[in-house]
Protein backbone atom coordinates (compact mmCIF):
# COMPACT_ATOMS: atom_id res chain seq x y z
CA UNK A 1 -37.75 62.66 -2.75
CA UNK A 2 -39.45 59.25 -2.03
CA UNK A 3 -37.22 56.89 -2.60
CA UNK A 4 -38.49 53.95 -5.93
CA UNK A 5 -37.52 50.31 -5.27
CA UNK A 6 -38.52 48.38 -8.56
CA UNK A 7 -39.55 44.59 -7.80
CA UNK A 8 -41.71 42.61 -10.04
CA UNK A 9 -44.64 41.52 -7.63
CA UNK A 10 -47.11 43.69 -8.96
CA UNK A 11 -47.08 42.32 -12.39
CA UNK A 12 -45.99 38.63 -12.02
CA UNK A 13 -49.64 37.83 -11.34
CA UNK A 14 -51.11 39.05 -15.08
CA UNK A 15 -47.64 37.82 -16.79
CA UNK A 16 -48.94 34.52 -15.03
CA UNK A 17 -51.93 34.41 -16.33
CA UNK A 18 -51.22 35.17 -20.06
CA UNK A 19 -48.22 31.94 -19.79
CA UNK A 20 -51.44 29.68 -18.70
CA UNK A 21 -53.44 30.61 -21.64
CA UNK A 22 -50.54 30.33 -23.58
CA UNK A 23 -49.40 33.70 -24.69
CA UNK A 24 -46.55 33.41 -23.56
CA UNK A 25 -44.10 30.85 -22.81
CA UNK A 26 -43.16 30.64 -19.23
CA UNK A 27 -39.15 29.70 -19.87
CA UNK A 28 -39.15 33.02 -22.20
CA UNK A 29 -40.23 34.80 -19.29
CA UNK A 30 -38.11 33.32 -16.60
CA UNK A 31 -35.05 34.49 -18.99
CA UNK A 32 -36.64 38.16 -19.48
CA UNK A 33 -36.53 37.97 -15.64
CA UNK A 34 -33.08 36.52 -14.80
CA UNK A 35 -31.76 38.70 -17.11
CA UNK A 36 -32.96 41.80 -14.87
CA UNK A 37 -32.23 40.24 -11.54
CA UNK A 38 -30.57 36.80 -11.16
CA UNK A 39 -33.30 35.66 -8.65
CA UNK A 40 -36.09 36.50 -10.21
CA UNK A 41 -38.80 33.72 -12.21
CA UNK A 42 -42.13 33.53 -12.29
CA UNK A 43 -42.69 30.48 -10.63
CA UNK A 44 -39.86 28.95 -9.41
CA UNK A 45 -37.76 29.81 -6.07
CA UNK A 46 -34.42 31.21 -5.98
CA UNK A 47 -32.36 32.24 -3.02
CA UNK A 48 -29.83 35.02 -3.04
CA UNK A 49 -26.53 33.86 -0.48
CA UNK A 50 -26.09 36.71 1.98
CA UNK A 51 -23.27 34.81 3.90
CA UNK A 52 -21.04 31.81 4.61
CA UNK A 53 -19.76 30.62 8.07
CA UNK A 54 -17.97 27.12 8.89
CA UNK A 55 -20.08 25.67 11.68
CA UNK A 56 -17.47 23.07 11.58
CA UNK A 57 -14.59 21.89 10.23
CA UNK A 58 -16.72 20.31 7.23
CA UNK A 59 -19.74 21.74 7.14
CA UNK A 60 -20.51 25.43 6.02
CA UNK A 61 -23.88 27.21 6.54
CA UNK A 62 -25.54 29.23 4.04
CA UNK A 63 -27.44 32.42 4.70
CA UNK A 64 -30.34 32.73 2.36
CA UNK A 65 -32.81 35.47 1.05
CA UNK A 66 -36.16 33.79 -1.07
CA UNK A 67 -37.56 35.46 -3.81
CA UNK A 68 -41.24 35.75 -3.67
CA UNK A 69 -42.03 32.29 -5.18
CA UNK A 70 -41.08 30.94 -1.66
CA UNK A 71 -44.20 28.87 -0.17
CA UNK A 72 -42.84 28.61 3.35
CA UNK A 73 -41.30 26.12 5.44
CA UNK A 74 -40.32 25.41 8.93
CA UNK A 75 -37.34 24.46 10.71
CA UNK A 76 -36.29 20.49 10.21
CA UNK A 77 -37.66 20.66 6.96
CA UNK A 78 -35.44 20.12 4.01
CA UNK A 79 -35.26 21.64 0.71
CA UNK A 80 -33.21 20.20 -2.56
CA UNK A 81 -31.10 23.19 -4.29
CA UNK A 82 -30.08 22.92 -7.64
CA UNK A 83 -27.28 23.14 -9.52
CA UNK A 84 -24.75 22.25 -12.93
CA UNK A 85 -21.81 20.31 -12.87
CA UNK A 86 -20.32 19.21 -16.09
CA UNK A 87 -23.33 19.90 -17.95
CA UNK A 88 -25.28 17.88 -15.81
CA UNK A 89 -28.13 19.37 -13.47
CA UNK A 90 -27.75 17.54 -9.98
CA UNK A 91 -30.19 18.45 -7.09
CA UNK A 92 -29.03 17.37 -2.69
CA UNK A 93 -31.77 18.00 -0.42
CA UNK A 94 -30.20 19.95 2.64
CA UNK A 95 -32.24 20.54 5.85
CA UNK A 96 -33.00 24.06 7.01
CA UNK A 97 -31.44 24.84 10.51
CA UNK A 98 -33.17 28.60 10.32
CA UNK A 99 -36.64 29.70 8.68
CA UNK A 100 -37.62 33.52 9.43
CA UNK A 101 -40.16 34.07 6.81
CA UNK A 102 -38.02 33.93 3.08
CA UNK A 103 -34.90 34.56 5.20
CA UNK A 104 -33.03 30.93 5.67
CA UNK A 105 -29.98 28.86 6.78
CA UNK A 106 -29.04 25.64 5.53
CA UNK A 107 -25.25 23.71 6.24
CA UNK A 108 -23.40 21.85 3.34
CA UNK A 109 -21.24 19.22 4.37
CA UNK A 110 -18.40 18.34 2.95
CA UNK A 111 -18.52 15.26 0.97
CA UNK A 112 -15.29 13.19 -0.26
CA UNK A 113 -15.24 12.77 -4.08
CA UNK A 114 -18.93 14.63 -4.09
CA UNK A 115 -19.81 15.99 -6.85
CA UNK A 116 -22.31 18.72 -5.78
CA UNK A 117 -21.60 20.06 -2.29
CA UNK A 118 -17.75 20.18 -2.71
CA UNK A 119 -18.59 22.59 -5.25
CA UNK A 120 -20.67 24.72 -3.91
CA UNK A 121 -19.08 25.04 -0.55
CA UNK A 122 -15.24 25.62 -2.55
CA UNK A 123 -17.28 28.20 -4.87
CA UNK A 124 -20.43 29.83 -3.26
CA UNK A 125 -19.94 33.52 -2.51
CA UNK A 126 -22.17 36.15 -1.03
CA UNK A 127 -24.51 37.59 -3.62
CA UNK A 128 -24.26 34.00 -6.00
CA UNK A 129 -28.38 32.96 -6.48
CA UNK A 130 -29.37 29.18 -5.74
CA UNK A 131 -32.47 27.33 -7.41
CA UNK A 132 -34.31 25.68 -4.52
CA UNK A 133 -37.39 23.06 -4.61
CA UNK A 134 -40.15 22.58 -2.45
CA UNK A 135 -39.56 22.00 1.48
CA UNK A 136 -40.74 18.66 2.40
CA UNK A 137 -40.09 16.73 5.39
CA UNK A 138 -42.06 15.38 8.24
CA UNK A 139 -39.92 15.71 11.44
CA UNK A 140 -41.18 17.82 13.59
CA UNK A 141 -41.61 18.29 17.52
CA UNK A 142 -42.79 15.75 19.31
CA UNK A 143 -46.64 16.63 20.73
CA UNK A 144 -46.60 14.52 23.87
CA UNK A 145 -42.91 15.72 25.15
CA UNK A 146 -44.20 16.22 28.75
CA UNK A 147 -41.07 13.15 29.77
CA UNK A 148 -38.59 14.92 28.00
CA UNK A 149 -37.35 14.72 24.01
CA UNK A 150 -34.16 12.43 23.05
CA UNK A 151 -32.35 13.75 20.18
CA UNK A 152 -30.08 11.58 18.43
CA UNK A 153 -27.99 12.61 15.54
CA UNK A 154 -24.64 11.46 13.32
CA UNK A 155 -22.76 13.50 10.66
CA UNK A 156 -24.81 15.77 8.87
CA UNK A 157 -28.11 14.67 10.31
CA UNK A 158 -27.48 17.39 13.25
CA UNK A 159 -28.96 20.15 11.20
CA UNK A 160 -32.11 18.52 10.74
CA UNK A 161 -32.40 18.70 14.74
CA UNK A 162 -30.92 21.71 15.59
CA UNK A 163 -33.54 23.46 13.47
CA UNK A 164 -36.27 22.11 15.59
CA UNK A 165 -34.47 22.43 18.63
CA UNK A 166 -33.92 26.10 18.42
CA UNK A 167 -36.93 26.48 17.67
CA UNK A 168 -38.76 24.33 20.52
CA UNK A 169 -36.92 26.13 22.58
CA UNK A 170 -37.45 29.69 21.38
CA UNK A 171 -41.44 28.83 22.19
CA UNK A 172 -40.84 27.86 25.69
CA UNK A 173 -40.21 23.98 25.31
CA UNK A 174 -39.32 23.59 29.41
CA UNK A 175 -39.55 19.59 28.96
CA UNK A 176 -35.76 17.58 29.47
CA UNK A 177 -34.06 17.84 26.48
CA UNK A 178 -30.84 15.78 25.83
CA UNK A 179 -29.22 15.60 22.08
CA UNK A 180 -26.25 13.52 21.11
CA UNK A 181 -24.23 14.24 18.05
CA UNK A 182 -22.32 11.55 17.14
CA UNK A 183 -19.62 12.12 14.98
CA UNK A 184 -16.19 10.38 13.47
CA UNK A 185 -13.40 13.68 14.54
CA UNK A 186 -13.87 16.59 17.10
CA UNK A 187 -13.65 18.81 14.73
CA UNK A 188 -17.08 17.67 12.62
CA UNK A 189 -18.76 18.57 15.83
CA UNK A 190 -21.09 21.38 14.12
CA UNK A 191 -22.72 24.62 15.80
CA UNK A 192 -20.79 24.08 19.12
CA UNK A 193 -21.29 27.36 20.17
CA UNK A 194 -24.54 28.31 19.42
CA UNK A 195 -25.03 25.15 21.33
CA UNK A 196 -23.07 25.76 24.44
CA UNK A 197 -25.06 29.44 24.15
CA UNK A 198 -28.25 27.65 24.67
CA UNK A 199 -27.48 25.07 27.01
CA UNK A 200 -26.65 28.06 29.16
CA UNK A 201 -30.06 30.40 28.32
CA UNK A 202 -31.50 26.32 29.06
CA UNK A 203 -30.87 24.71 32.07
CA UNK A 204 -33.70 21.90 30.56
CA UNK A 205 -31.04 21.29 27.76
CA UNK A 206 -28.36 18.97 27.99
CA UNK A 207 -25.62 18.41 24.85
CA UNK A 208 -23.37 15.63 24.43
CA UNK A 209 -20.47 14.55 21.39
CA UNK A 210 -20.65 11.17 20.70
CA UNK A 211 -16.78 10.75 19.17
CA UNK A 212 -16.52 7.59 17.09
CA UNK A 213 -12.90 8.09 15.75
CA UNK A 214 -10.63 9.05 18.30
CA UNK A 215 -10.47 9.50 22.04
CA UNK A 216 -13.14 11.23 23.69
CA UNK A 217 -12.43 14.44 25.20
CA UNK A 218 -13.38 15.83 28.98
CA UNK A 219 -17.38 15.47 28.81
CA UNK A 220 -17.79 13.80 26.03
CA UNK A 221 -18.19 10.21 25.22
CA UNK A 222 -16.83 7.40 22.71
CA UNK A 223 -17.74 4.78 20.52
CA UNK A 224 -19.94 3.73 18.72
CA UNK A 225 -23.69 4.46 19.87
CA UNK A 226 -24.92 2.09 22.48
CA UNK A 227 -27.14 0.86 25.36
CA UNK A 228 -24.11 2.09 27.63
CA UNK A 229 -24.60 5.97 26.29
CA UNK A 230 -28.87 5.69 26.62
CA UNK A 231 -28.58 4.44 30.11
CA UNK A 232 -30.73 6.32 32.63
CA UNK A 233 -32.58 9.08 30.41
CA UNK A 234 -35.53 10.69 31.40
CA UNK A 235 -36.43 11.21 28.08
CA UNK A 236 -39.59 9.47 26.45
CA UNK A 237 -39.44 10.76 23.03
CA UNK A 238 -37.05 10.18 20.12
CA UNK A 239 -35.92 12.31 17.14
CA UNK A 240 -33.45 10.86 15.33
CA UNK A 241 -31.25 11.71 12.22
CA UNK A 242 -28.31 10.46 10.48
CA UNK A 243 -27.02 7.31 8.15
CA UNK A 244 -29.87 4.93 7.80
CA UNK A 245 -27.07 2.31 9.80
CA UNK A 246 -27.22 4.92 12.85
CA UNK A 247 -30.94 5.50 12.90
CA UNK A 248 -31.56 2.09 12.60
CA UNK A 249 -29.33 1.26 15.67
CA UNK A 250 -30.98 4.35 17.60
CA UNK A 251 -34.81 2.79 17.25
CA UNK A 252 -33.99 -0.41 18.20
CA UNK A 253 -31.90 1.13 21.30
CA UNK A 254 -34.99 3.38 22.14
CA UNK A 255 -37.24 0.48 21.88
CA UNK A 256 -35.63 -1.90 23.61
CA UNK A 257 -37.42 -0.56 27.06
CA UNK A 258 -40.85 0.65 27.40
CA UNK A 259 -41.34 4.46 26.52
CA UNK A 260 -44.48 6.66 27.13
CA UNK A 261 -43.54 8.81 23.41
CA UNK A 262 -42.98 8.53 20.37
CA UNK A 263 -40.40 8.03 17.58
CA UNK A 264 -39.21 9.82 14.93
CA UNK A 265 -36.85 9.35 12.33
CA UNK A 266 -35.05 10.84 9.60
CA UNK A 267 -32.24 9.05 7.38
CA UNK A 268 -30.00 10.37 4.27
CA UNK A 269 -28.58 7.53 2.92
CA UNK A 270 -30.46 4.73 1.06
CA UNK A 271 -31.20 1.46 3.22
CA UNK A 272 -30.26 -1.68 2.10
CA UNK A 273 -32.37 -3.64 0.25
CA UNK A 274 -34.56 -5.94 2.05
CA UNK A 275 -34.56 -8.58 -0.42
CA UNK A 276 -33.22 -12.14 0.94
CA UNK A 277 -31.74 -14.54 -1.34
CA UNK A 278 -29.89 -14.21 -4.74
CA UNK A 279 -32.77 -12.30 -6.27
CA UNK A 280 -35.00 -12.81 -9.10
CA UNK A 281 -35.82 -11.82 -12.39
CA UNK A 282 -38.51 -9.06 -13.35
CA UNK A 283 -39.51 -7.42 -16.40
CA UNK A 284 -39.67 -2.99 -16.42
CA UNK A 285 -41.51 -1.46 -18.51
CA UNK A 286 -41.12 2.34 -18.28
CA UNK A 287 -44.50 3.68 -20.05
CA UNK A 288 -43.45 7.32 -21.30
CA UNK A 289 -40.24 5.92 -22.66
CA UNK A 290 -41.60 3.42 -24.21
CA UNK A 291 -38.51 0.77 -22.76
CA UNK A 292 -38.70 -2.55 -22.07
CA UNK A 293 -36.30 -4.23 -19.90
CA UNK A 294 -35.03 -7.22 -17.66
CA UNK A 295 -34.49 -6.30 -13.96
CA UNK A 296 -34.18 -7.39 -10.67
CA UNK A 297 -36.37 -7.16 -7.48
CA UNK A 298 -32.89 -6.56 -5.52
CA UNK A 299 -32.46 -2.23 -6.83
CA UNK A 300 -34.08 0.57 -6.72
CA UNK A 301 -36.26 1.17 -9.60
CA UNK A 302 -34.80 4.60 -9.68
CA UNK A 303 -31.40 2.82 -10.11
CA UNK A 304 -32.19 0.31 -12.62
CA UNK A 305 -33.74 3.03 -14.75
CA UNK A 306 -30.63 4.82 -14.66
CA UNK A 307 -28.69 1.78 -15.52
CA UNK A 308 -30.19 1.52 -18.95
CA UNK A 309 -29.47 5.00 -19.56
CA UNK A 310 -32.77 6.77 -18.32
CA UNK A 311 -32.64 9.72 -16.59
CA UNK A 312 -35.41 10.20 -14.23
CA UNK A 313 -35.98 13.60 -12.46
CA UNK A 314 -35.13 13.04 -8.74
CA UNK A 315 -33.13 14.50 -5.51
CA UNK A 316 -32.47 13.09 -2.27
CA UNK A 317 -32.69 9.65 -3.35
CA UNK A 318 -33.47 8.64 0.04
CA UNK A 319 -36.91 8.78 -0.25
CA UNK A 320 -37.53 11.96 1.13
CA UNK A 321 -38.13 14.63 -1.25
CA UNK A 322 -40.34 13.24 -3.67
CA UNK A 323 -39.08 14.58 -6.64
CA UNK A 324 -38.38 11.41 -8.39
CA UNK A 325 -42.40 10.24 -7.53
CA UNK A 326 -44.27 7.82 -10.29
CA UNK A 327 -47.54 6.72 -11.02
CA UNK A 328 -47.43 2.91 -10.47
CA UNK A 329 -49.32 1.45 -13.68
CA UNK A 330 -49.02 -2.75 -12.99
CA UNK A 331 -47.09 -4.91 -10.92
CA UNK A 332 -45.93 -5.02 -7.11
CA UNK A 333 -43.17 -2.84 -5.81
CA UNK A 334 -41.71 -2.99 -1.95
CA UNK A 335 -40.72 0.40 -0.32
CA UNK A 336 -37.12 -0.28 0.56
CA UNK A 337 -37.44 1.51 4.35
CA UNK A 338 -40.12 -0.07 5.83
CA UNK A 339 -40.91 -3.18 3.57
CA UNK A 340 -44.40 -2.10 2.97
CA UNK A 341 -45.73 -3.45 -0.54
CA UNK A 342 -47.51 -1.54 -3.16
CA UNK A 343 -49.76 -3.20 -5.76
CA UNK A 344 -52.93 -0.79 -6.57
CA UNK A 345 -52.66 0.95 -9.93
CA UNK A 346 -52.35 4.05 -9.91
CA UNK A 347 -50.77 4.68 -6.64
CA UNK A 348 -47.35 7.54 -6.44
CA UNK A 349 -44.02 5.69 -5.45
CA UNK A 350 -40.87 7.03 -4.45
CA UNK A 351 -38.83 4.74 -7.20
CA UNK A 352 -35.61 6.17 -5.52
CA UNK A 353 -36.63 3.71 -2.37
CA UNK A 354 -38.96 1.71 -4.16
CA UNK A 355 -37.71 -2.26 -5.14
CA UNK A 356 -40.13 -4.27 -8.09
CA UNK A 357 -41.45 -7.56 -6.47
CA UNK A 358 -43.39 -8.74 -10.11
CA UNK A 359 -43.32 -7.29 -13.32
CA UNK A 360 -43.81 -3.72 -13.27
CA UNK A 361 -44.88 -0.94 -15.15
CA UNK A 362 -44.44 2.49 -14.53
CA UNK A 363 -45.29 6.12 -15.96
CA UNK A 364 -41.88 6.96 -16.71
């Protein structure tokens, strides 16, 4: 006999339709669902964990399966996942290393004292369902690579890279490739061997560990990332990835000499702020809540909304993800990354990067 696989796809659409014209309530249904299958919703995405492997000593990737919902991504992309902790819903945004249709791979490293990842990489088992968000994320690879491509990366921000590179080369990329993880230990050196695996199928590709807290092994290299390790590089074009403090120090390296690419860069943690001086007083007023406030022009608006006990929706908060957008109602605000100022009403901000420069109000 035939065998019957029973999956909702063929009714979602009409259940959709009656929750727009308000028959039903969507979160009603997205319980009726979970109930029969943990990754099932209407709208939203969940991912089912098929498996777990340490890619290195700190840093675990996740093999993922989409439910329907997924809108598609590609590789150096990154999407936020969800999860509880205390009662509290946190969301990280983690880039995908792997994107085969809804089948995915994203690594978790291991944070000290973190509050989210520790979790899920000292709980996560195979078959356990993860809420993901929207992929966002503009790195991708560079169009006018004839020179050669320059990959920098530190920590974490290898996976953002590795996703592209695997795939760059997987479409014939034949262009000088060199990438440089820089990382504290040997051991936080991730995907080694799937590395090593394409530097031989690649005799274009050239991989070197950058170590920054110990001595540096046959081959590879130490300290701290400098003219000394750039020296003599064919290649024209820069992706880099990592701590803003690293990616910061890679452009000004790469731009120190005249280069026939392009740059592009990635960090995940929040820059400094940009603000000189001691600082000065602004008023926030956060429309929707109906709060009034003194601030500073020194913060985050995302930050100073949390200090007086707001809790705006938002992920990365490195001004990547845009979860924790606004609508910009009055006043002047200064993106924190590049220093560019905002002042038109009615413009979107990113108030996780974005610093008040006047009085502002915002539609929070």
């Amino acid at each position: 006999m035939p065998s019957f696989v029973f999956s909702p796809a063929g009714w979602l659409q009409p259940l959709r339709l009656l929750v727009a014209h308000g028959w039903l309530r969507e979160a009603g249904v997205d319980a009726w669902l979970g109930a029969l299958r943990a990754d099932w919703r209407l709208n939203r995405t969940f991912a089912r964990v098929h498996s777990l492997r340490w890619v290195a000593a700190d840093m675990l990737a996740l093999r993922l399966k989409a439910n329907r919902n997924w809108p598609g991504a590609r590789p150096g992309q990154a999407v936020l996942v969800y999860g509880e902790r205390d009662g509290v819903r946190l969301a990280r945004c983690y880039s995908l290393t792997v994107v085969r249709g809804r089948v995915l791979e994203l690594a978790i490293k291991r944070q000290p004292g973190g509050r989210f990842a520790d979790k899920l990489i000292d709980t996560l088992l195979p078959g356990d369902v993860l809420e993901l968000g929207a992929p966002s994320g503009e790195l991708e690879w560079p169009r006018d690579a004839d020179s050669g491509v320059l990959l920098l990366a530190a920590g974490s921000g290898i996976t953002a890279l590795y996703g592209l590179l695997r795939e760059a080369l997987a479409k014939g990329c034949k262009q000088p490739v060199w990438l440089l993880h820089s990382v504290r230990r040997r051991e936080q050196r991730a995907f080694v061997p799937e590395l090593q695996a394409l530097m031989a199928r690649h005799p274009n590709l050239r991989v070197q560990w950058l170590i920054t807290g110990e001595p540096a092994g046959e081959g590879e290299l130490h300290g701290r990332l400098g003219a000394e390790h750039l020296r003599d590089l064919p290649a024209h074009s820069l992706l880099a990835c990592g701590p803003h403090g690293f990616v910061q120090g890679a452009l000004s390296l790469w731009s120190a000499e005249p280069r026939a690419g392009t740059a592009q860069w990635e960090a995940f943690s929040p820059p400094p702020a940009q603000v000189a001086g001691a600082g000065q007083a602004v008023r926030l007023e956060f429309a929707r809540s109906g709060l009034r406030a003194e601030g500073d022009d020194q913060r985050s608006l995302l930050e100073q909304a949390e200090a007086r006990g707001l809790k705006p929706k938002h992920g990365c908060r490195q001004g990547i993800c845009t979860e924790c957008t606004c609508q910009l109602l009055e006043g002047r605000v200064r993106d924190l990354r590049s220093g560019r100022e905002t002042s038109e009403p009615g413009q979107p901000i990113r108030i996780c990067v974005s610093a008040p420069l006047s009085d502002v109000r915002i539609d929070l």
